[in-house]
N, C-alpha and C. Protein backbone atom coordinates (compact mmCIF):
# COMPACT_ATOMS: atom_id res chain seq x y z
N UNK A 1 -6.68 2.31 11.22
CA UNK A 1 -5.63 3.28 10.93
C UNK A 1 -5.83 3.77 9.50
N UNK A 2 -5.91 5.09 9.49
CA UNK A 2 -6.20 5.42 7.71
C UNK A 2 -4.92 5.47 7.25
N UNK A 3 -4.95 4.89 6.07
CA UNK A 3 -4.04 4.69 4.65
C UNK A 3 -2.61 5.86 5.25
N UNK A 4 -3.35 7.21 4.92
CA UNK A 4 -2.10 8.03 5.22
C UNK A 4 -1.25 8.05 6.70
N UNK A 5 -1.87 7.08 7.75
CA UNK A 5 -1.29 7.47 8.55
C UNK A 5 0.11 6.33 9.16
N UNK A 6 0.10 5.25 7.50
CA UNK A 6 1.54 4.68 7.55
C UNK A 6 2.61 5.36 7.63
N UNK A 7 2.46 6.53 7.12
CA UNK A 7 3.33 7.64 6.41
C UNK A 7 4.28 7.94 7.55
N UNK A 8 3.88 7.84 8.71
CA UNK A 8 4.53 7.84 10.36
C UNK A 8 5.33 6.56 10.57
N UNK A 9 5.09 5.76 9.50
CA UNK A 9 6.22 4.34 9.44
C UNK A 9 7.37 4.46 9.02
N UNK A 10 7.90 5.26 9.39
CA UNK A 10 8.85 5.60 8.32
C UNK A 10 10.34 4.90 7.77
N UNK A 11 10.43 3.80 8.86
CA UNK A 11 10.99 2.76 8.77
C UNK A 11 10.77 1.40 8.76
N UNK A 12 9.23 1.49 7.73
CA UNK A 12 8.54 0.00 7.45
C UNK A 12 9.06 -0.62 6.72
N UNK A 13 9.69 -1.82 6.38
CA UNK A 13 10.14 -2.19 5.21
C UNK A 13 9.60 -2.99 4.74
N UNK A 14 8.15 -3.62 5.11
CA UNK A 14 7.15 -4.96 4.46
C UNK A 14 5.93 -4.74 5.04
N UNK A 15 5.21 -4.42 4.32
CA UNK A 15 3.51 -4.02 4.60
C UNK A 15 2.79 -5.57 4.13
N UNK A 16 2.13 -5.94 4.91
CA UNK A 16 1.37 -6.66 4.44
C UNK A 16 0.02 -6.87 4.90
N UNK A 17 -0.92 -6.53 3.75
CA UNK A 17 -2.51 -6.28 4.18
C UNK A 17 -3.39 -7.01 3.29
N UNK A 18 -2.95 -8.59 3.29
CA UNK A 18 -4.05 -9.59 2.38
C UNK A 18 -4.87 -10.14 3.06
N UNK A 19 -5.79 -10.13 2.17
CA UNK A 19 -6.82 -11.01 3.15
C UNK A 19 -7.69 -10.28 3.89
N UNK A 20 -8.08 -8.90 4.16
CA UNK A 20 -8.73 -7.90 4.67
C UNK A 20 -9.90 -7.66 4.34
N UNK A 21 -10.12 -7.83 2.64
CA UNK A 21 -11.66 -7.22 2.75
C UNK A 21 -11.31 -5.86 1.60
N UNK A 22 -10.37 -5.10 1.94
CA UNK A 22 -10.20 -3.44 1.42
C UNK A 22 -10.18 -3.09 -0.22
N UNK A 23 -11.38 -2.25 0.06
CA UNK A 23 -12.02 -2.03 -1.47
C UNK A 23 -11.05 -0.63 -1.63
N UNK A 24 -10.48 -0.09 -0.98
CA UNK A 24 -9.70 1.12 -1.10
C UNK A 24 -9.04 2.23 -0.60
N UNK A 25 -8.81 2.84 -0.84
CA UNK A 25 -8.61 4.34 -0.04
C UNK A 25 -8.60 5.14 -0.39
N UNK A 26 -9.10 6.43 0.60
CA UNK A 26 -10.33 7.26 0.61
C UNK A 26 -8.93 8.44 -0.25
N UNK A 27 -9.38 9.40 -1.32
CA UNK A 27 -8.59 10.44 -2.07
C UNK A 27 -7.58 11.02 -1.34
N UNK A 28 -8.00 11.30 0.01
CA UNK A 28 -7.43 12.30 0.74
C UNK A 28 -5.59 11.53 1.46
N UNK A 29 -6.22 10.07 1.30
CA UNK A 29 -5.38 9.24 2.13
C UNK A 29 -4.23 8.58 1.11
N UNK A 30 -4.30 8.94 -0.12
CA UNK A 30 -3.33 8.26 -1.36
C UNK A 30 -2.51 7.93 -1.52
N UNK A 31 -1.60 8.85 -1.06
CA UNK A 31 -0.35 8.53 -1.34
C UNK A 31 0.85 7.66 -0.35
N UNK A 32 1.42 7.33 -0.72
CA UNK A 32 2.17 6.36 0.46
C UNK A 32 3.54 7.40 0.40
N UNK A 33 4.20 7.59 1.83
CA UNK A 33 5.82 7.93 1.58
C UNK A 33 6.90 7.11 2.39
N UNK A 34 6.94 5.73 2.05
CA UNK A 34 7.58 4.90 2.58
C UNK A 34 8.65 4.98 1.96
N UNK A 35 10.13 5.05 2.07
CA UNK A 35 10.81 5.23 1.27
C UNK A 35 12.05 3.74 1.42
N UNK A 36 11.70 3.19 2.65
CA UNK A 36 12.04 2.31 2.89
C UNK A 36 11.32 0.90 2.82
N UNK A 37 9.93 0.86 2.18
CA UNK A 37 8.90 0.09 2.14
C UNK A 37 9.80 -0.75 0.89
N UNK A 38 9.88 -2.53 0.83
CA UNK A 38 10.58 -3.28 0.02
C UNK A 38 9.54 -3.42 -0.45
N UNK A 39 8.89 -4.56 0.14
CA UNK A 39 7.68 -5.40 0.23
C UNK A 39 6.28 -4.78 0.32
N UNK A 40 5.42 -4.72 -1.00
CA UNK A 40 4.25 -4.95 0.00
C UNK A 40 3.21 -6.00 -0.37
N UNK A 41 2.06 -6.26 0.31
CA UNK A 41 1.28 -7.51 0.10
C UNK A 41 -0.27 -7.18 0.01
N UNK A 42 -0.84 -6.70 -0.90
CA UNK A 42 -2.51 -6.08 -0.95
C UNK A 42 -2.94 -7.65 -1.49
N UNK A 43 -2.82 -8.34 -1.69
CA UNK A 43 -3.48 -9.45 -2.57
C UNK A 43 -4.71 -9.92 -1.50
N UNK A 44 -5.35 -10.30 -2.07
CA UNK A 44 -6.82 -11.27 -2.03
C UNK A 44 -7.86 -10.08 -1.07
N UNK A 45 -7.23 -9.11 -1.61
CA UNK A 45 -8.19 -7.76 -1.20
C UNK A 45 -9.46 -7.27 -2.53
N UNK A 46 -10.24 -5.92 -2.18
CA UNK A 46 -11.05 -5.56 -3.35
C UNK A 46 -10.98 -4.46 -4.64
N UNK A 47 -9.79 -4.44 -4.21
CA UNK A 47 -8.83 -3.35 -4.73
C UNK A 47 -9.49 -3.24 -6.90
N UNK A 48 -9.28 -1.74 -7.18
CA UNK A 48 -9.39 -2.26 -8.49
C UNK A 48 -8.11 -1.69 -8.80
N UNK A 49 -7.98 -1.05 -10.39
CA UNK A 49 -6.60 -0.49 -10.68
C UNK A 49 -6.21 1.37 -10.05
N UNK A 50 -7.20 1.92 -9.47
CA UNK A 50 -6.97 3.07 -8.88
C UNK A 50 -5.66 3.09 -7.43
N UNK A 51 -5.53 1.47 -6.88
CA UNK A 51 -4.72 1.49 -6.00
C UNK A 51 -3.62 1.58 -6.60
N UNK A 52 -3.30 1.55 -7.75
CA UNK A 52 -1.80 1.95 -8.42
C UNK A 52 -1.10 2.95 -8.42
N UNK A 53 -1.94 4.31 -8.24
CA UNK A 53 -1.75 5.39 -8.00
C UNK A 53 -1.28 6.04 -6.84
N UNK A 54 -2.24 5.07 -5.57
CA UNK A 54 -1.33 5.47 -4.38
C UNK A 54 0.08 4.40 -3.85
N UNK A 55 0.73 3.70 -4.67
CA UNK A 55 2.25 3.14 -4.85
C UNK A 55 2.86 3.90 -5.21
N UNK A 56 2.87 5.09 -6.45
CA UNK A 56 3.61 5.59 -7.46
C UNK A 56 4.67 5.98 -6.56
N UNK A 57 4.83 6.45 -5.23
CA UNK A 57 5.87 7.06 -4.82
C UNK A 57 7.02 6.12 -3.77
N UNK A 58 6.79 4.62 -3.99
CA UNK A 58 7.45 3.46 -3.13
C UNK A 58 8.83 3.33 -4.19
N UNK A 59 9.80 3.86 -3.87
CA UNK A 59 10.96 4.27 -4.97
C UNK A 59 11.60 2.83 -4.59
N UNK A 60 11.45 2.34 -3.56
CA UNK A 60 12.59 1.15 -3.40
C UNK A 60 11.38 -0.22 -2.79
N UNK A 61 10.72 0.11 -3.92
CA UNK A 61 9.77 -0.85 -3.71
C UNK A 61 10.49 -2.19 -4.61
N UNK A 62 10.63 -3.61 -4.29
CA UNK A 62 11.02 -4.80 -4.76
C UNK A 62 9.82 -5.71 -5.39
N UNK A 63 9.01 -5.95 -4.38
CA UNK A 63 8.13 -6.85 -4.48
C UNK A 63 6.66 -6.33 -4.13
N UNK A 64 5.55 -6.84 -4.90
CA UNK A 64 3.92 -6.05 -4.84
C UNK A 64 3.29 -7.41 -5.16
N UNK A 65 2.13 -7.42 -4.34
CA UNK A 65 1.56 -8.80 -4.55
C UNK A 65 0.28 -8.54 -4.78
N UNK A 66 -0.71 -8.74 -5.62
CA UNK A 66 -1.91 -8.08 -5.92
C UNK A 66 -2.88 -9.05 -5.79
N UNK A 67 -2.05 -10.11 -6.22
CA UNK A 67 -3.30 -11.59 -6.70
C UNK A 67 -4.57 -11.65 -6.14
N UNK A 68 -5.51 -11.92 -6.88
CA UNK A 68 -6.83 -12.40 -6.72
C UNK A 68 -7.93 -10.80 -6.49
């Protein structure tokens, strides 16, 4: 499922994608519009600091787990 096509979640409230492997996502796919997203869980992925950019718009975001 590409990145942008959570965006159809629109009542996700806890993403969690550790442990996967995922070095990223692709420009086109960036941005997230979860507006109900609390939680989410990228940790022990390959992520560098460019995945910060596609969060910026998780307004009622609580909790982000990045580790490792």
């Amino acid at each position: 499922m590409p990145f942008s096509d959570l965006n159809a979640l629109k009542y996700l409230e806890e993403l969690r994608l550790s442990g996967n492997g995922v070095t990223g996502f692709a420009p086109s796919q960036a941005e997230l519009r979860l507006m109900n997203l609390r939680v989410v869980d990228l940790s022990d992925n390959l992520f560098n600091n460019t995945i910060l950019s596609s969060l910026a718009g998780l307004s009622n975001l609580k909790t982000l787990s990045l580790w490792n």
